[in-house]
Each structure stands twice: as structure tokens, then as C-alpha cells.
Protein backbone atom coordinates (compact mmCIF):
# COMPACT_ATOMS: atom_id res chain seq x y z
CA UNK A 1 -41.26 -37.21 -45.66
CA UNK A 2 -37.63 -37.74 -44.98
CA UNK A 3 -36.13 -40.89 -44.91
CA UNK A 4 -34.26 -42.08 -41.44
CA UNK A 5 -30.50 -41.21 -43.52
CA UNK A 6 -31.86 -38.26 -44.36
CA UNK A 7 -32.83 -36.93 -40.94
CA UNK A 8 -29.93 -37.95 -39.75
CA UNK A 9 -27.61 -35.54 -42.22
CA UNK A 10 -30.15 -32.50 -41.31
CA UNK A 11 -29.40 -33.18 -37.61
CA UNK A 12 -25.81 -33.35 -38.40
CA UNK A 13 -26.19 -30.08 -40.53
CA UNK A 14 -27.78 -28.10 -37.28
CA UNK A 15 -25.99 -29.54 -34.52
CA UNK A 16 -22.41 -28.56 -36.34
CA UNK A 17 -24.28 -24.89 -36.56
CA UNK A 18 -25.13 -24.83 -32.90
CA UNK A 19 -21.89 -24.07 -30.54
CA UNK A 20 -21.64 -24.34 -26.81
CA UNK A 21 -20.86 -21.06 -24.31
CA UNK A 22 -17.26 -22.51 -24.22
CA UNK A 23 -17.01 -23.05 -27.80
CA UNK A 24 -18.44 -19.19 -28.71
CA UNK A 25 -15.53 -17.92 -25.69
CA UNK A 26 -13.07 -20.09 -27.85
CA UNK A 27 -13.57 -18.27 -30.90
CA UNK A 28 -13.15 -14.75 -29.74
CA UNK A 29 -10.24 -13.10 -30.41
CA UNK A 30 -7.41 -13.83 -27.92
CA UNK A 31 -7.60 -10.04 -26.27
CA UNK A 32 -11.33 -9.42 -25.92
CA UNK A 33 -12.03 -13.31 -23.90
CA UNK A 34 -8.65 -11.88 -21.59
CA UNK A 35 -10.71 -8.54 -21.48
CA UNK A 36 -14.19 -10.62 -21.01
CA UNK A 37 -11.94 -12.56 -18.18
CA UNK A 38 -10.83 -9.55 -16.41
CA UNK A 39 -14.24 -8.41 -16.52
CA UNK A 40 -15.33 -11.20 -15.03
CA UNK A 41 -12.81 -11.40 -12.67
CA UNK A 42 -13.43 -8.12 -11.11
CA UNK A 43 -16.58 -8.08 -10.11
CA UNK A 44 -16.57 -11.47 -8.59
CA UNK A 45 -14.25 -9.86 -6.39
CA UNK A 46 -16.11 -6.65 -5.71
CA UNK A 47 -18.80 -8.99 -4.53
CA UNK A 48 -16.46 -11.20 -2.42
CA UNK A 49 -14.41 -8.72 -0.84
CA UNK A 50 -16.06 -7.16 1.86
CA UNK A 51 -16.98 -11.02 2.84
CA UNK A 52 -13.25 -12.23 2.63
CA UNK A 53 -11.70 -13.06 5.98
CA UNK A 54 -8.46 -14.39 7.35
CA UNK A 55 -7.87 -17.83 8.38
CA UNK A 56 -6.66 -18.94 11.06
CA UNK A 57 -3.51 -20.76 9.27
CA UNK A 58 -3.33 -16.94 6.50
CA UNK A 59 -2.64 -15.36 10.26
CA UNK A 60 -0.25 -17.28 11.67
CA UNK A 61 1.73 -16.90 8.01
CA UNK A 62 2.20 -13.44 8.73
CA UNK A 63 5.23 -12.85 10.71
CA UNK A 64 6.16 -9.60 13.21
CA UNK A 65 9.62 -8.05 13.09
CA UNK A 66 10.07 -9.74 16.07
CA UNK A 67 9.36 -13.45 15.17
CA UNK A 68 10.76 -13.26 11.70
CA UNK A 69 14.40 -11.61 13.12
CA UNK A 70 14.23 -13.05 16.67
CA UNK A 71 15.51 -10.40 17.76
CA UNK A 72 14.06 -6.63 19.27
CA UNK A 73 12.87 -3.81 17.03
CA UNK A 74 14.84 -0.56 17.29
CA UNK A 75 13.64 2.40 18.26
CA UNK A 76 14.48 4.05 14.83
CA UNK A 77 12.93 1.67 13.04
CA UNK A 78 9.49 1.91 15.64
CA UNK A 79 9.34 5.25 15.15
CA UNK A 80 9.09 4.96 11.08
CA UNK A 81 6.78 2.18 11.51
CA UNK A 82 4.52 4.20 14.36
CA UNK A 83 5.72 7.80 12.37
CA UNK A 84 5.93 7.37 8.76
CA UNK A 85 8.49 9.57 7.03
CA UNK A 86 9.00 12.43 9.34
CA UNK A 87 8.61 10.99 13.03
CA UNK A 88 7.30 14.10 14.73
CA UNK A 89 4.52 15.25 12.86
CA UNK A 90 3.39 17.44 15.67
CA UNK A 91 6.07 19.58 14.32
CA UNK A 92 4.69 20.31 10.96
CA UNK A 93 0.66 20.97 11.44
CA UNK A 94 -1.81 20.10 14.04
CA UNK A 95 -4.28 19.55 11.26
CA UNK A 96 -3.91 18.14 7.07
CA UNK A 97 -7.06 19.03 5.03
CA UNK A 98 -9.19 19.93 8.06
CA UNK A 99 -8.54 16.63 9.68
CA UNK A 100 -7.36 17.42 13.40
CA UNK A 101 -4.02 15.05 14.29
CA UNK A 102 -5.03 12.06 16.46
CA UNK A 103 -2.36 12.98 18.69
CA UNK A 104 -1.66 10.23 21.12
CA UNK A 105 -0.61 7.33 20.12
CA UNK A 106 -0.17 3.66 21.91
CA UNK A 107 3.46 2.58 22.93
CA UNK A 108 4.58 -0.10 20.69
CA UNK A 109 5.08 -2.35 23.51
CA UNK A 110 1.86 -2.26 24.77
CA UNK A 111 0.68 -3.24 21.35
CA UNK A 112 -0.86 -7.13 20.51
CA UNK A 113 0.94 -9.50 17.85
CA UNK A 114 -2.50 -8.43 15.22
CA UNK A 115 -1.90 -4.40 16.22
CA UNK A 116 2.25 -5.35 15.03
CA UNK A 117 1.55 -6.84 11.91
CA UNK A 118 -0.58 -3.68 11.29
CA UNK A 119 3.16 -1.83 11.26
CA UNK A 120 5.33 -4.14 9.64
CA UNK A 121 4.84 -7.54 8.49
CA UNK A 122 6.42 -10.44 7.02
CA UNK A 123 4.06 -13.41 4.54
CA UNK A 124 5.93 -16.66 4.45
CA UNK A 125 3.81 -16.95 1.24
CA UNK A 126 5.95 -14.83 -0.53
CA UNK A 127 9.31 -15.62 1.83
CA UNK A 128 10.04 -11.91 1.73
CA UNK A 129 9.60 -8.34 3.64
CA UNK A 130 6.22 -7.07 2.81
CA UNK A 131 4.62 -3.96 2.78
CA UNK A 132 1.36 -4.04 5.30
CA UNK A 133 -2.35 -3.98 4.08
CA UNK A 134 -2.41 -0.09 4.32
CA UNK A 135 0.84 0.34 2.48
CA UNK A 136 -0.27 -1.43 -0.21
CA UNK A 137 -3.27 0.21 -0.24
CA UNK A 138 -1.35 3.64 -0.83
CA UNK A 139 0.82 1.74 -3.10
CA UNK A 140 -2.33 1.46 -5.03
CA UNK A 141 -3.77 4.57 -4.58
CA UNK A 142 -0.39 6.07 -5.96
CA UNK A 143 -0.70 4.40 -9.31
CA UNK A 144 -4.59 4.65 -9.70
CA UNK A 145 -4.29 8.45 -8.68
CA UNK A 146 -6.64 8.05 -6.05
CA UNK A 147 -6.61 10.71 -3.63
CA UNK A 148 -9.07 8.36 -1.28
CA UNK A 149 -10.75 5.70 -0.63
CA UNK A 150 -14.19 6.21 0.27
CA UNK A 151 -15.71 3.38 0.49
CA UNK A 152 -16.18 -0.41 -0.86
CA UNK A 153 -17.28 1.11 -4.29
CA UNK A 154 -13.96 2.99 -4.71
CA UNK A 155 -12.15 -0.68 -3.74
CA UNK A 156 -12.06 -1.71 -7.65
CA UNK A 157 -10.31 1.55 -8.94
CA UNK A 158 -7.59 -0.04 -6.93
CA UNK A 159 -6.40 -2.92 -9.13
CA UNK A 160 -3.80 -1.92 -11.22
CA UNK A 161 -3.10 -3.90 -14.32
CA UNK A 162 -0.92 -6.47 -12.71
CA UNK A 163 -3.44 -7.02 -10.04
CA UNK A 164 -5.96 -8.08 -12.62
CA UNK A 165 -3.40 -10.00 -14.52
CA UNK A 166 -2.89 -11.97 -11.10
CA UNK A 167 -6.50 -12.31 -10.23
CA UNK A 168 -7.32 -13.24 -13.58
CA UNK A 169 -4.60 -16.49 -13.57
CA UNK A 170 -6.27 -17.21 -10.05
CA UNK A 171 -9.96 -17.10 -11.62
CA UNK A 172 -9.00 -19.21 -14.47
CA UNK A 173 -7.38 -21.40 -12.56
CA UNK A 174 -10.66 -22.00 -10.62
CA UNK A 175 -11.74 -22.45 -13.86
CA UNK A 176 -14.06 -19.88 -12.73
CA UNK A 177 -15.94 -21.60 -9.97
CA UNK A 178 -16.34 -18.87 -7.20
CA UNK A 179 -16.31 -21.31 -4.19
CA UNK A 180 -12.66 -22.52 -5.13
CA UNK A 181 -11.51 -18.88 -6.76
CA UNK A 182 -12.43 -17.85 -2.85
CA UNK A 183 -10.63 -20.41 -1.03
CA UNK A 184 -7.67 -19.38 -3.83
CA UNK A 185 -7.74 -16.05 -2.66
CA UNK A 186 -8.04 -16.49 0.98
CA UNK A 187 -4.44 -18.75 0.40
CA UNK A 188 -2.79 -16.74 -2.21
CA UNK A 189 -3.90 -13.24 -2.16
CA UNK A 190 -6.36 -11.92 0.44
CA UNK A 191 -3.74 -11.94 3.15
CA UNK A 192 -1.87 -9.04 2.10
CA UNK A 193 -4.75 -6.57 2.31
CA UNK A 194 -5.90 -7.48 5.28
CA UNK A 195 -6.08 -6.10 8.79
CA UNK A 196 -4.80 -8.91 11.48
CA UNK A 197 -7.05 -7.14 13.65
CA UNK A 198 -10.23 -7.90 11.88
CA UNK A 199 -9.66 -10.29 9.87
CA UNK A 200 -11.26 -8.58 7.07
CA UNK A 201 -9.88 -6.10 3.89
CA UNK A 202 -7.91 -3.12 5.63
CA UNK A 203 -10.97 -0.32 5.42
CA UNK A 204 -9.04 2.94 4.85
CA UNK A 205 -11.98 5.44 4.85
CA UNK A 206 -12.70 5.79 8.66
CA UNK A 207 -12.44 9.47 9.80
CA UNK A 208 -13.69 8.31 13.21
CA UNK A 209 -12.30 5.19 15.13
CA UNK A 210 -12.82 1.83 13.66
CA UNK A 211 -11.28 -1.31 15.34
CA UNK A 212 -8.23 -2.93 13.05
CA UNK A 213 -9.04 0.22 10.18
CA UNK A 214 -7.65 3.22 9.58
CA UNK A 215 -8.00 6.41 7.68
CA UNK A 216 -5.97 7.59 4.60
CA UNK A 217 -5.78 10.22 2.27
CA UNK A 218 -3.37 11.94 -0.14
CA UNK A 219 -2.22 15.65 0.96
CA UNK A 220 -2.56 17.97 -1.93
CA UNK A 221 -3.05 21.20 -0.22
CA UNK A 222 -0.27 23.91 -1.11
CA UNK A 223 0.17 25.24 2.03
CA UNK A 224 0.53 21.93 3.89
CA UNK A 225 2.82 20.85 1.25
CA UNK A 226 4.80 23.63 1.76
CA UNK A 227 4.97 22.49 5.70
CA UNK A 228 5.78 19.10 4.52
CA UNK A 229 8.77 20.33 2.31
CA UNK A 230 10.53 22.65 5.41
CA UNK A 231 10.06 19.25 7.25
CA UNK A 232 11.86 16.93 4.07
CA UNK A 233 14.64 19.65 4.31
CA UNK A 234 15.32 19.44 8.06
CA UNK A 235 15.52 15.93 7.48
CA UNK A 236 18.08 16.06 4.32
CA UNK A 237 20.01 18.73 6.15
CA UNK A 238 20.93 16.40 9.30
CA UNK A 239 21.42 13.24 7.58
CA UNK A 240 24.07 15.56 5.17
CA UNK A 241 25.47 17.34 7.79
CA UNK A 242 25.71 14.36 9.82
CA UNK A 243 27.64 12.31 7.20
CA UNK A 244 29.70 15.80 6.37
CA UNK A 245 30.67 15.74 10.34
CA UNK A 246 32.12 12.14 9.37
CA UNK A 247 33.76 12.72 6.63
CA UNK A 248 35.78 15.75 8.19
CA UNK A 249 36.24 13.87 11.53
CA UNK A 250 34.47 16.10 13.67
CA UNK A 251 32.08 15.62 16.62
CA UNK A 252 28.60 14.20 15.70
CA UNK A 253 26.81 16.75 18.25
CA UNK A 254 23.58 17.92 16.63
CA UNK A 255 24.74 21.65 17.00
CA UNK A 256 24.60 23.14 13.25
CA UNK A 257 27.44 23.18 11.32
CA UNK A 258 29.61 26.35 11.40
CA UNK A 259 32.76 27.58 9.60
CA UNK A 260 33.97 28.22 12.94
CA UNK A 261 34.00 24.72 14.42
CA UNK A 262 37.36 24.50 12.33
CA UNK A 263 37.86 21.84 9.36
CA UNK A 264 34.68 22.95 7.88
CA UNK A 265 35.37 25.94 5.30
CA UNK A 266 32.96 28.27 4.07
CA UNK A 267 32.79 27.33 0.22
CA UNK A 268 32.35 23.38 1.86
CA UNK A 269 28.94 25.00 3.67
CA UNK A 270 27.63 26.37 0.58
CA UNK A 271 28.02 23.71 -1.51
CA UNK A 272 26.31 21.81 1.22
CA UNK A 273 23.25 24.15 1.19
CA UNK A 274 23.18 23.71 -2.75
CA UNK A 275 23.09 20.16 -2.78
CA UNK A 276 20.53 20.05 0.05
CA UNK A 277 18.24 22.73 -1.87
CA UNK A 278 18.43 20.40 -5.07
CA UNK A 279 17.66 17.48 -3.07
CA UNK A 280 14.45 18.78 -1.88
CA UNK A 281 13.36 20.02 -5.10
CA UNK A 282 13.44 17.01 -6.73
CA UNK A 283 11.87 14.91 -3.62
CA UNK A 284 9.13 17.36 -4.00
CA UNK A 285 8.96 17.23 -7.71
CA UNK A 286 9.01 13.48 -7.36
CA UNK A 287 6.62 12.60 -4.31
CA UNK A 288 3.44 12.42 -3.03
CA UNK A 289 2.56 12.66 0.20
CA UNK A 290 -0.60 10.44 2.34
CA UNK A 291 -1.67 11.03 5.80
CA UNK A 292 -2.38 7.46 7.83
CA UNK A 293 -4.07 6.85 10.87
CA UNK A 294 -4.15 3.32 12.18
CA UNK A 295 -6.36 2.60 15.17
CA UNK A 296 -5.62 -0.13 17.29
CA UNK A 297 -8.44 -3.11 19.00
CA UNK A 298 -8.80 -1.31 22.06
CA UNK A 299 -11.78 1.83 22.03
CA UNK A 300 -10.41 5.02 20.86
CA UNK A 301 -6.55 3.80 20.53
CA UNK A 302 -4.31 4.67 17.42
CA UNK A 303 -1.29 2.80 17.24
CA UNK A 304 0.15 5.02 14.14
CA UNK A 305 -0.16 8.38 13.00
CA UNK A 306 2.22 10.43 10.44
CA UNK A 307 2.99 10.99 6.67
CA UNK A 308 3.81 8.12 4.13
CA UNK A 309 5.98 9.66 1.16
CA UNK A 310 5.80 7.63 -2.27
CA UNK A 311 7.67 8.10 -5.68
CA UNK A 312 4.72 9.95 -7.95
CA UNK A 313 3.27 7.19 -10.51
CA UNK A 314 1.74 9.41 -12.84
CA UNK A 315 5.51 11.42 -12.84
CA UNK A 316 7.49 8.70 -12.81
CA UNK A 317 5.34 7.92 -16.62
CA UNK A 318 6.45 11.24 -17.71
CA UNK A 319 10.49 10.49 -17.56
């Protein structure tokens, strides 16, 4: 029978042998508890996301054009924001991978201060120009190589590794409690992928209308690409001719530029039409290209429709 100083070194003896959760996570290597963190990370936000929502204070942080400038958008910079790249994309198909074009789409004046933000949008959080939820979705879908987004189980292919090295420091610095890594995200995160509309994470995979959502995918198809490239070099060819017309001090009329408007000489135009071609070829070489729809609050309304061009991630790793 042990004596009372005995039991007490056998107790001492198994409770140094016994170690808590924390202590076991201490004692893993540095990279797998970061790796068991990200983990962890992750899918506490796959299950929070589709419940995340705007407050009212993560609205009124986002800023129009209008109320971070004061002053009125142009009608340049409307039609990128309504357009994408290549403002009329009537002109280059009338359908991308079977999808028929949307067609009309609501005057930016008649649009609401959520339906704005959905164009262009400022976060005092970050005291800079941001790119809106559905840019940064491509933004994502660029590096991830996603062609589309589907659905809510596609949503975690689209953290890249900075993303998780963000929501990781947020998580930890909840020191993992969900109700305060929520309220976290909702301050310092959410606000950026969501739709002002809703309220909710910017749902990209609507073919038909879906109030405050939109519809996205990557354009891969050869023959639309080629469509899309005659379309890059109309654009390349009037900004160059337009700053050759400059440069030579002739008139800025949009008539093409001929040897016989004087000034101009032939070898001039052909070295023109050289540097244009290489242009092109390496915007092609470098790009890809995403079809966006935006819909609007009101039934059946689309307040952008075009062709979002992005530097190739996977191409960009390559030089």
C-alpha cells in the first residue's frame, strides 16, 4: 500500500505525462499548427459565409465615386465601369460560350447609391480605391485558375495564399472563438466581397437574374477570342493613332490615318502597324478575358454588361 509521499510522486509522475489540447498544438512543428490553423480557418469560413451580411455602419464605409471625389463621374469612366474593357460589346458577339448578351442595360443615373458601389467603390477601411466585390472575385478566379464559380462549394478554391494568411491572423486573433472571428470579419474583411445590394457575399454563378448578383465566367473559346483580339486591336489602333495625330500636329478627327493627310509619311504608317501588331500579341499572350453581368435591385435590370481583361496569373509564373 503506498504511503501518502508516495502517491503523491506517482501523481506527479502521470500528470507531467498527460498534456492539454493547447500544450499537444504547442509542440508541433511551427509549419504543420500554421497548416492545422489554415485548416481550421477555412472551413469556419465556408460555414460562415453564405450567413455573413453587411452592417449597417460596413455600408456606409463604402464610398461611390461620387461621395469620395465630390464631384460627377465622366462619361468615359461610366462607360468602363458599366462596359468593362471594350465599351461596345455589341460589336464583338451577340453571344460568349452560348450565353446570349443581356443587352440593355440601366442608365447610370437612374441607378441607387447600393447598384453604384456595385461599379466602383471606395472602403475607408483601407483609405484607398478598391476594386468591387465582383472584381475581386475575378481577381481571384485569375490566380486560382478558375474558369467559374458555380456555386458556394467552389467559394473556398478562391482564397489564395495571402487570403488565408489574412484570415488566419484574424482567426488567431479571435483566438479562435467563431462569434468574435465573425464580428472580425464583418469589420475587417467581409465588406469587400460583398454586394451593397444584398448585403450578402457577391454570388457570381447566376445565369438568370438575381437581385444584387451577377454572373461571371472566363472566355476560353478560340473563336470568341479571336473576336475579342480584332476588338483589343481597334482599341490599340485609335489610342496610337490618336497620340500619333498629336505628336505630328494634325487634326484629332477619327478619320484613319493616311499618307495623304500630309505630315504623316508612309514608312511612319508602317511602323505604326508593327508596333500595334506587337502590342496585341503580347496583350493576348498575356490576358485573360471574363464575361460579367451585374443585375441591378429592380426585376429583370442589369446595370453592367461587357468583358473584364486581367494580366494571366498562371503566365505571369512562367516569366
Amino acid at each position: 500500500m503506498l504511503s501518502v509521499r508516495g502517491f503523491l510522486v506517482v501523481l506527479l509522475i502521470v500528470s507531467s505525462c498527460v498534456q492539454t489540447k493547447a500544450e499537444r498544438k504547442s509542440n508541433l512543428p511551427a509549419q504543420q499548427r500554421d497548416a492545422r490553423l489554415k485548416s481550421e480557418t477555412l472551413a469556419t469560413l465556408a460555414e460562415m459565409l453564405p450567413k455573413l451580411s453587411l452592417t449597417e455602419s460596413g455600408l456606409s464605409a463604402l464610398l461611390t465615386y461620387e461621395e469620395s471625389s465630390r464631384k460627377r463621374a465622366s462619361d468615359e469612366a461610366i462607360a468602363i465601369w458599366q462596359n468593362g474593357d471594350y465599351p461596345v460589346i455589341e460589336d464583338i458577339a451577340k453571344t460568349f460560350q452560348g450565353e446570349k448578351l443581356w443587352g440593355k442595360i440601366s442608365h447610370y443615373s437612374q441607378l441607387s447609391r447600393e447598384e453604384k458601389l456595385l461599379l466602383r467603390m471606395e472602403w475607408t477601411f483601407t483609405d484607398s480605391h478598391d476594386l468591387t466585390s465582383w472584381q475581386a472575385l475575378i481577381a481571384r478566379m485569375n490566380v486560382a485558375g478558375l474558369r467559374e464559380i458555380k456555386g458556394w462549394d467552389d467559394t473556398p478554391k478562391l482564397w489564395h495564399s495571402r487570403d488565408q494568411n489574412e484570415l488566419s491572423a484574424l482567426f488567431k486573433r479571435a483566438r479562435q472563438d467563431k462569434t468574435v472571428f465573425e464580428r472580425i470579419l464583418k469589420e475587417e474583411w467581409f465588406p469587400r466581397f460583398a454586394s451593397p445590394v444584398t448585403g450578402r457575399f457577391f454570388e457570381s454563378w447566376h445565369k438568370e437574374f438575381s437581385p444584387g448578383n451577377g454572373y461571371i465566367f472566363q472566355i476560353t473559346d478560340e473563336a470568341e477570342l479571336k473576336l475579342i483580339e480584332s476588338a483589343v486591336n481597334r482599341t490599340i489602333r485609335r489610342r496610337a493613332e490618336m497620340k500619333l495625330r498629336g505628336v505630328m500636329g494634325i487634326s484629332t478627327s477619327e478619320e484613319p490615318i493616311t499618307e495623304e493627310m500630309g505630315a504623316v509619311r508612309e514608312t511612319q504608317l508602317s511602323e505604326l502597324n508593327l508596333v500595334i501588331e506587337e502590342a496585341v500579341k503580347n496583350l493576348m499572350n498575356k490576358s485573360k478575358f471574363f464575361y460579367f453581368r451585374i443585375y441591378g435591385r429592380k426585376k429583370d435590370t442589369v446595370i453592367a454588361e461587357g468583358i473584364w481583361r486581367v494580366n494571366d496569373y498562371q503566365k505571369s509564373l512562367g516569366e
